[in-house]
C-alpha atoms as a PDB file:
ATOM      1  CA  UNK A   1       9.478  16.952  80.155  1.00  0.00           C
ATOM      2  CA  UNK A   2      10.815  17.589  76.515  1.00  0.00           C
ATOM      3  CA  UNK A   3      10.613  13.432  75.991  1.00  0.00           C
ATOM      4  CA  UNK A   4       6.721  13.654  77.349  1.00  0.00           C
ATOM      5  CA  UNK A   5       6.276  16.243  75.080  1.00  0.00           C
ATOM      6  CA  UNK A   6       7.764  14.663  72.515  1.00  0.00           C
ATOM      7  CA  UNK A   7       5.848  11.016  73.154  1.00  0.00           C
ATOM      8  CA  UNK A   8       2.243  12.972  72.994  1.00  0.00           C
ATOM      9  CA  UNK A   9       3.080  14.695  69.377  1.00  0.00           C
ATOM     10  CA  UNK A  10       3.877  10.966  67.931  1.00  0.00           C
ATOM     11  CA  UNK A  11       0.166   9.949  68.196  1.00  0.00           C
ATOM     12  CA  UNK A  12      -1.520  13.143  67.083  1.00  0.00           C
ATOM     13  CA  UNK A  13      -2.257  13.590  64.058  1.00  0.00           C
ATOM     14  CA  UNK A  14      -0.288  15.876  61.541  1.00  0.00           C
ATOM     15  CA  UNK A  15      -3.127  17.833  60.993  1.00  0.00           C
ATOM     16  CA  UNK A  16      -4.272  18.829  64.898  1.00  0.00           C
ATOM     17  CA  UNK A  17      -0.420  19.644  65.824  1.00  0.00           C
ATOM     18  CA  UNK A  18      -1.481  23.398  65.201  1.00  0.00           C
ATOM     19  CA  UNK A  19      -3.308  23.488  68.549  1.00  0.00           C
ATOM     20  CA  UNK A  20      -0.390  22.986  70.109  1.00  0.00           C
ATOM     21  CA  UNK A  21       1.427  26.229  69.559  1.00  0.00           C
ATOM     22  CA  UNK A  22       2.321  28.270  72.065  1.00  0.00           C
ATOM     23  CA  UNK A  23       1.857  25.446  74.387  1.00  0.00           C
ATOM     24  CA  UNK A  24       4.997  24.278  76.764  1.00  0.00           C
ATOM     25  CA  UNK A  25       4.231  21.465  79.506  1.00  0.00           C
ATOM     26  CA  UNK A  26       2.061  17.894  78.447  1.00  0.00           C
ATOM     27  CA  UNK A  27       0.008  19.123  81.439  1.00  0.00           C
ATOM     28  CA  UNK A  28      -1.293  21.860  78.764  1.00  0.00           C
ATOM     29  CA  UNK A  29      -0.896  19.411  76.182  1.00  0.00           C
ATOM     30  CA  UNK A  30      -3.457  17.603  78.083  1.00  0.00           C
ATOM     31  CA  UNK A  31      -6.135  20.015  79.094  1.00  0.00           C
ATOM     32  CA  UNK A  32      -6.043  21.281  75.527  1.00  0.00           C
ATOM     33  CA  UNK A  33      -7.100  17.800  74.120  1.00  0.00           C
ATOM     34  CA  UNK A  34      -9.638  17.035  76.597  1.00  0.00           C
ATOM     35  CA  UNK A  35     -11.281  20.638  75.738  1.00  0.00           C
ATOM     36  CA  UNK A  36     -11.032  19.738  71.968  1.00  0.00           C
ATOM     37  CA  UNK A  37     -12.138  16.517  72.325  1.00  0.00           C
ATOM     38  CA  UNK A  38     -14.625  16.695  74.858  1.00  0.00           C
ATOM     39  CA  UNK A  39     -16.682  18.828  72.365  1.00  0.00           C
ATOM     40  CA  UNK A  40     -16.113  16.474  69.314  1.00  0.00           C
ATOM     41  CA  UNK A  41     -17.124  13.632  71.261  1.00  0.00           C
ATOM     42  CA  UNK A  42     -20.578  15.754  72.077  1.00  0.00           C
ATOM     43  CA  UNK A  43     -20.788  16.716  68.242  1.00  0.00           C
ATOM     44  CA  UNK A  44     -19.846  13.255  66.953  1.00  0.00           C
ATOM     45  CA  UNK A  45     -23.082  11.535  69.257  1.00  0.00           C
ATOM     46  CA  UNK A  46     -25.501  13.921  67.715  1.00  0.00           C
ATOM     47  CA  UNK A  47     -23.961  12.675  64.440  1.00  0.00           C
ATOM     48  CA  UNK A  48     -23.929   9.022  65.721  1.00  0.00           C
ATOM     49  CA  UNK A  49     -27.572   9.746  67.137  1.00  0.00           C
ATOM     50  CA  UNK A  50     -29.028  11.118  63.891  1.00  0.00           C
ATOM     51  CA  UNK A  51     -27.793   8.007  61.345  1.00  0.00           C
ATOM     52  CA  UNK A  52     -29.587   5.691  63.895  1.00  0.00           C
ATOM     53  CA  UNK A  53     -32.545   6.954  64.156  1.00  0.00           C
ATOM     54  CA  UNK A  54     -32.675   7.576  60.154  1.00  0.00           C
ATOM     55  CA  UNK A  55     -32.098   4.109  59.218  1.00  0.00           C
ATOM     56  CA  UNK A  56     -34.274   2.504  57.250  1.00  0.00           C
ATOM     57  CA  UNK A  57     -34.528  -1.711  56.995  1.00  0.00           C
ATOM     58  CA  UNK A  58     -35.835  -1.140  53.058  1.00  0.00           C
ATOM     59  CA  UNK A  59     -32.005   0.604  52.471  1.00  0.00           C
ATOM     60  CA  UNK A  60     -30.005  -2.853  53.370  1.00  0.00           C
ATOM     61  CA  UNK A  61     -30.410  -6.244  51.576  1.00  0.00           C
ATOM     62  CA  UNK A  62     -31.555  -8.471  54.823  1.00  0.00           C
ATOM     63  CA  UNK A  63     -32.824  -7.177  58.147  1.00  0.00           C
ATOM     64  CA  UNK A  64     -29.771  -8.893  59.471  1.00  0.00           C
ATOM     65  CA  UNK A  65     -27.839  -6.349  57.729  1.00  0.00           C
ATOM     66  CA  UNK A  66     -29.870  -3.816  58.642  1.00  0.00           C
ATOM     67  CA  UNK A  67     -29.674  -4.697  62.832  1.00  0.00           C
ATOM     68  CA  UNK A  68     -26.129  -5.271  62.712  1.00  0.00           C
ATOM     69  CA  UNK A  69     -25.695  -1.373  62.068  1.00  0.00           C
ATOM     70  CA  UNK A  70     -28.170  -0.661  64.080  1.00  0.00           C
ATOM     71  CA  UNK A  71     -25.804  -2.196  66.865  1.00  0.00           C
ATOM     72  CA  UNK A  72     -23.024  -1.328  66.006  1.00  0.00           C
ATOM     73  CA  UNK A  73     -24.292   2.850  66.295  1.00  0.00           C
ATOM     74  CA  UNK A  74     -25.470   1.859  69.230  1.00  0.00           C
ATOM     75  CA  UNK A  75     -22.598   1.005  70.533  1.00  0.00           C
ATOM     76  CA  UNK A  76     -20.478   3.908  69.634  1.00  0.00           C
ATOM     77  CA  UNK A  77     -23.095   5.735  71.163  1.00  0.00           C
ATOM     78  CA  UNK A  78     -22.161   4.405  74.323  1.00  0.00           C
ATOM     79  CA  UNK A  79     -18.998   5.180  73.793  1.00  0.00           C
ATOM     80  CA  UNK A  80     -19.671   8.995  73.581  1.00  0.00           C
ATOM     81  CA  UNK A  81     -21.467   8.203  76.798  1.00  0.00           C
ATOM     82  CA  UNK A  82     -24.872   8.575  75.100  1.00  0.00           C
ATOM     83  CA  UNK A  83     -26.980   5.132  76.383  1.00  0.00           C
ATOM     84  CA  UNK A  84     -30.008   4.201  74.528  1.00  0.00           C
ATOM     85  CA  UNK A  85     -32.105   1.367  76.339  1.00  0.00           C
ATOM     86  CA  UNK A  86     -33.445  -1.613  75.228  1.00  0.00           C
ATOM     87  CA  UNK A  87     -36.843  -0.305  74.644  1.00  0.00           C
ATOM     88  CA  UNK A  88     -35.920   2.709  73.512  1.00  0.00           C
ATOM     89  CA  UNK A  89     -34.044   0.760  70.520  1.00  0.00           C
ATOM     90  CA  UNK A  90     -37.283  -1.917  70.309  1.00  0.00           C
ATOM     91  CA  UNK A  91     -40.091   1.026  69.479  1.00  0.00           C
ATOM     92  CA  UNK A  92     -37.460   2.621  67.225  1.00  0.00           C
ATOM     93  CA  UNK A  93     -37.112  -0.729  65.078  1.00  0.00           C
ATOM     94  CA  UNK A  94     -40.910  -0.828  65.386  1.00  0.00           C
ATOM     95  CA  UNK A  95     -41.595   2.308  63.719  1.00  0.00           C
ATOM     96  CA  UNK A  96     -39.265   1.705  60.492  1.00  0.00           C
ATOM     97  CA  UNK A  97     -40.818  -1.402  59.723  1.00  0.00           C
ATOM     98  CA  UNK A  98     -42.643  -2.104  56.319  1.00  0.00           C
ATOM     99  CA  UNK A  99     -44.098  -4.132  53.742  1.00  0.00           C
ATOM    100  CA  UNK A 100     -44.332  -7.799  55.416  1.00  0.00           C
ATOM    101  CA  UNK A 101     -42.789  -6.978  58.314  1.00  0.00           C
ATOM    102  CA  UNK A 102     -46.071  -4.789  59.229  1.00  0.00           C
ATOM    103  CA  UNK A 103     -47.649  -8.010  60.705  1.00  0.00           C
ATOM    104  CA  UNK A 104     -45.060  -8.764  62.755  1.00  0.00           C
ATOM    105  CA  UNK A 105     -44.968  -5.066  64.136  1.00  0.00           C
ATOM    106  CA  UNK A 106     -49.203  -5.240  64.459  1.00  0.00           C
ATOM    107  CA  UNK A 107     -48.690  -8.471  66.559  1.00  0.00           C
ATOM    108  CA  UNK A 108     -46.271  -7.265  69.305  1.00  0.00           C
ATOM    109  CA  UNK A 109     -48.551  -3.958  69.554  1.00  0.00           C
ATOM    110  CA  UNK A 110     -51.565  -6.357  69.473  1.00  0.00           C
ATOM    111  CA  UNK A 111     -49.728  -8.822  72.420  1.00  0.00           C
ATOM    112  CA  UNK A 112     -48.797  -5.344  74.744  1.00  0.00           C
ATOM    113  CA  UNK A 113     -52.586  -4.130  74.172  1.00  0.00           C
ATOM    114  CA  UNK A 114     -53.788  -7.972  75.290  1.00  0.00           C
ATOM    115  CA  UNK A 115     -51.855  -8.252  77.735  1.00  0.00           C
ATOM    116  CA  UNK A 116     -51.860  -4.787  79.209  1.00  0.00           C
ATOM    117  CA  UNK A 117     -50.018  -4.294  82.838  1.00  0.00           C
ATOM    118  CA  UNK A 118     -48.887  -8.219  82.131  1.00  0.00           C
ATOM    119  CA  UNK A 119     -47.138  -7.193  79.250  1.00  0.00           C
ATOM    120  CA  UNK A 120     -42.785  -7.327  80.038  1.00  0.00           C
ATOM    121  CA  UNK A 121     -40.662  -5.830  76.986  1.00  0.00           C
ATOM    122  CA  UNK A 122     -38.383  -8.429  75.807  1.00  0.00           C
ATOM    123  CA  UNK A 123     -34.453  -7.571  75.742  1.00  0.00           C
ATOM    124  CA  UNK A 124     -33.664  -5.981  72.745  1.00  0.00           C
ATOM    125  CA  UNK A 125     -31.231  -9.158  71.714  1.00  0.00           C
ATOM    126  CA  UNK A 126     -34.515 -11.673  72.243  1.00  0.00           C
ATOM    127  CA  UNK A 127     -36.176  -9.014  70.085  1.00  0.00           C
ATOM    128  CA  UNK A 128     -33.731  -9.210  67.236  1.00  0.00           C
ATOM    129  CA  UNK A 129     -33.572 -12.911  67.243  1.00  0.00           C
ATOM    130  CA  UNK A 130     -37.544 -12.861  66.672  1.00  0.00           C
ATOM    131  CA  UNK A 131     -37.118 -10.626  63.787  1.00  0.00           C
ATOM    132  CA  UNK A 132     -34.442 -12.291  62.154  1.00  0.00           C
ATOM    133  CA  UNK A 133     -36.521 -15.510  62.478  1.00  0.00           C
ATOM    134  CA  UNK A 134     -39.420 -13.747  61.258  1.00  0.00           C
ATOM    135  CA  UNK A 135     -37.057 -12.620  58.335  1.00  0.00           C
ATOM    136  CA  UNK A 136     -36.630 -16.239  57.652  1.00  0.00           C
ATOM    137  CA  UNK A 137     -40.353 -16.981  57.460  1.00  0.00           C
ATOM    138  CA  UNK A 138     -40.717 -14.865  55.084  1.00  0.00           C
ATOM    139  CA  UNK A 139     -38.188 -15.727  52.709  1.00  0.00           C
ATOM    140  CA  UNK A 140     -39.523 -19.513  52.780  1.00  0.00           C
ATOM    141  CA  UNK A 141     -43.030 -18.068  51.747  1.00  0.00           C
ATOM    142  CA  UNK A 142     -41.425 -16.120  48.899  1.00  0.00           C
ATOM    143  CA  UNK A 143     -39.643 -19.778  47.953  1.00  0.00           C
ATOM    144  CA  UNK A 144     -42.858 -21.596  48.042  1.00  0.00           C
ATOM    145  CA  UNK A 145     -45.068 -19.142  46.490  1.00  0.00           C
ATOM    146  CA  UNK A 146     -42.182 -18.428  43.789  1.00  0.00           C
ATOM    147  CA  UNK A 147     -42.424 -22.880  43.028  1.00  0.00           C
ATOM    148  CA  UNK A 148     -46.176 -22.712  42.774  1.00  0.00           C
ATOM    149  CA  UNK A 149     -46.051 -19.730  40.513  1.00  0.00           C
ATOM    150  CA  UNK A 150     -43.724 -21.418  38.621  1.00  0.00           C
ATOM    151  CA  UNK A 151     -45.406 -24.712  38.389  1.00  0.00           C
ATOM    152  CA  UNK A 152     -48.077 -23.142  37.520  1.00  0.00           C
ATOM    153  CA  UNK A 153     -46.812 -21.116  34.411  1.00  0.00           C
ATOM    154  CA  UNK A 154     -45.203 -24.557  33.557  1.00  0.00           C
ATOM    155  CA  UNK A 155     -48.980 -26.336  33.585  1.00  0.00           C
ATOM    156  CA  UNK A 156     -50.865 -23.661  31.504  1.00  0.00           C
ATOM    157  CA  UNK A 157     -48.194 -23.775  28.581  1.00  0.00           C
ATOM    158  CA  UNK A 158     -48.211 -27.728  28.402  1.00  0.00           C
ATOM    159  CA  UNK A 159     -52.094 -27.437  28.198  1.00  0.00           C
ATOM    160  CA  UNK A 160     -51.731 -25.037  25.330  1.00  0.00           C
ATOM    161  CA  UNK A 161     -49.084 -26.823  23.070  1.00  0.00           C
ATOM    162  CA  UNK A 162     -51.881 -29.800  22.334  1.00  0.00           C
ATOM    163  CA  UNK A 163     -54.223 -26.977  21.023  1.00  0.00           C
ATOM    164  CA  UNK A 164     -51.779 -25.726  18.526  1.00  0.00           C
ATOM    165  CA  UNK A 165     -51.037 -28.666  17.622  1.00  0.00           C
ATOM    166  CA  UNK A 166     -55.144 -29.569  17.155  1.00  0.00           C
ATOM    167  CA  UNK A 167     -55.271 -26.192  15.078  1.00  0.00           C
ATOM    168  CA  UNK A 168     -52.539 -26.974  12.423  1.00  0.00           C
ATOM    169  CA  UNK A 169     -53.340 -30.441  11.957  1.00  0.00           C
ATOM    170  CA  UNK A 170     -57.488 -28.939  11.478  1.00  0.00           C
ATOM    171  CA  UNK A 171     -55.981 -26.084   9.562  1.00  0.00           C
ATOM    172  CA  UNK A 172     -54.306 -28.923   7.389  1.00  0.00           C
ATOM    173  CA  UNK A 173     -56.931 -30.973   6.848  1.00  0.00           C
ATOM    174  CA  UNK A 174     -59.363 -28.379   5.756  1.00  0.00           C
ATOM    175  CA  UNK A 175     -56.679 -27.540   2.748  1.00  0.00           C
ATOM    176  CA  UNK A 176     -56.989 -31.230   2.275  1.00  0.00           C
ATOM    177  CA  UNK A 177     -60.891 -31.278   1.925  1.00  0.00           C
ATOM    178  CA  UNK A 178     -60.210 -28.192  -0.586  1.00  0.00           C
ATOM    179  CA  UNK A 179     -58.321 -29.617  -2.666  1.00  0.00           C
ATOM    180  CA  UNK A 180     -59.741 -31.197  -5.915  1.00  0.00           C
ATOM    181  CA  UNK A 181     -58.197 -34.075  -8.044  1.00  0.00           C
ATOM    182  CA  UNK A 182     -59.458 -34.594 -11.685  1.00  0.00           C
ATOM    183  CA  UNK A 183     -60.423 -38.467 -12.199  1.00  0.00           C
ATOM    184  CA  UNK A 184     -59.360 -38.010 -15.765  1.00  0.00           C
ATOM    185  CA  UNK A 185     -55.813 -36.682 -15.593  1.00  0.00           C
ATOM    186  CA  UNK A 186     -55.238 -37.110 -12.050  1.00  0.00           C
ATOM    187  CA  UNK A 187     -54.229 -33.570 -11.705  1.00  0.00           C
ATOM    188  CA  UNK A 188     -54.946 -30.985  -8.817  1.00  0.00           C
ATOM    189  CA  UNK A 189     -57.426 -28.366  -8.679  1.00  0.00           C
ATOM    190  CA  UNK A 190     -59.843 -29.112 -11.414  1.00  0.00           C
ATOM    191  CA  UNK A 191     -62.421 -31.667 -12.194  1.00  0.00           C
ATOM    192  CA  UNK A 192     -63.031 -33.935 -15.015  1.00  0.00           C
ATOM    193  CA  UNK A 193     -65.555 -32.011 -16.194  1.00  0.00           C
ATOM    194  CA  UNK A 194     -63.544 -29.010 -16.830  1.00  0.00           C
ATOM    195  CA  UNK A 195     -60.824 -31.157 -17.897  1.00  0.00           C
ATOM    196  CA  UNK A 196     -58.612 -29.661 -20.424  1.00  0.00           C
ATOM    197  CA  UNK A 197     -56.844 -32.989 -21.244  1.00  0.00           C
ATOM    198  CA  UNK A 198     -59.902 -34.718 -21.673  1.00  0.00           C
ATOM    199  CA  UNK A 199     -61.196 -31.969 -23.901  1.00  0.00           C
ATOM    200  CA  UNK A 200     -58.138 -32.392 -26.229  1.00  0.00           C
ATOM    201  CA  UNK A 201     -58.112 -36.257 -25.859  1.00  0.00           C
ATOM    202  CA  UNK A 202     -62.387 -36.257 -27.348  1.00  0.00           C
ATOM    203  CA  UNK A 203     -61.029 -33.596 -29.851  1.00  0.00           C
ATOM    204  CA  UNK A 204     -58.446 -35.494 -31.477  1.00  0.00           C
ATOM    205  CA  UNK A 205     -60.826 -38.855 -31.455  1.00  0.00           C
END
């Protein structure tokens, strides 16, 4: 009995040996663990219970990120013996959806209204493929929208360079026109008239 004791401390943790005091047979080793943990178990799937339903898609970098904890609470759920069903997860999803992913929600509403009494629920797995793929449309629409905006950027600054280049080159001449050469001296910016070398030239003569 001692070595049973003994066997059940080894794989409990330092810190939970304290409800173990006063104890003196596994069998009350036993019934005091499943009391403890019975209730943590109860307490850790309205933990479990309360992340999943608060996640958000817009808090994780890809929706694949953002279903792959979604499953994996799920699952630990079930291990506290708390089951949520396919639909139950599917209308969940549903309601955290935003942004682009709004059409996609509008459609599988529209679909069950269409259809009506028709209308099956798909497994939640068939319903997480769709979304993924739906992820993936997305994402080549942000590519191609992204090249076009970018192409186009790349357009309207090649049509502007031959404009600047039209202005200088006007800008240039028009100094050009300005500019006045004396016939006399060949000097700029006076005429022959007002010639001071000529002046002195006619002076001297």
């Amino acid at each position: 009995m001692d070595e049973a004791m003994g066997l059940i401390a080894l794989y409990i943790s330092d810190s939970l040996l304290f409800h173990l005091d006063g104890l003196t047979t596994p069998r009350d080793y036993w019934h005091k663990f499943v009391t403890l943990f019975g209730r943590v178990n109860e307490f850790w799937a309205l933990q479990l219970d309360t992340e999943l339903t608060s996640l958000t898609p817009t808090d994780f970098p890809t929706i694949e990120d953002f279903l792959m904890k979604f499953k994996s609470l799920r699952t630990l759920l079930q291990g506290c013996g708390k089951n949520k069903t396919d639909d139950e997860c599917i209308f969940l999803i549903l309601s955290k959806l935003r942004g682009p992913y709004q059409i996609f929600s509008s459609t599988f509403y529209s679909t069950m209204d269409a259809l009506g009494d028709r209308h099956r629920m798909p497994s939640f797995e068939i319903f997480c493929d769709r979304l993924t793929r739906e992820q993936s449309k997305l994402n080549q629409m942000d590519s191609l929208l992204g090249s076009s905006s970018h192409a186009l950027l790349t357009k309207n600054t090649q049509e502007q360079k031959p404009k600047q280049i039209s202005d200088s080159s006007g800008s240039s001449s028009s100094k050009k026109k300005t500019e006045t050469i004396c016939s006399y001296c060949k000097k700029k910016n006076h005429s022959e008239s007002s010639c001071f070398q000529k002046k002195c030239d006619g002076y001297e003569k």
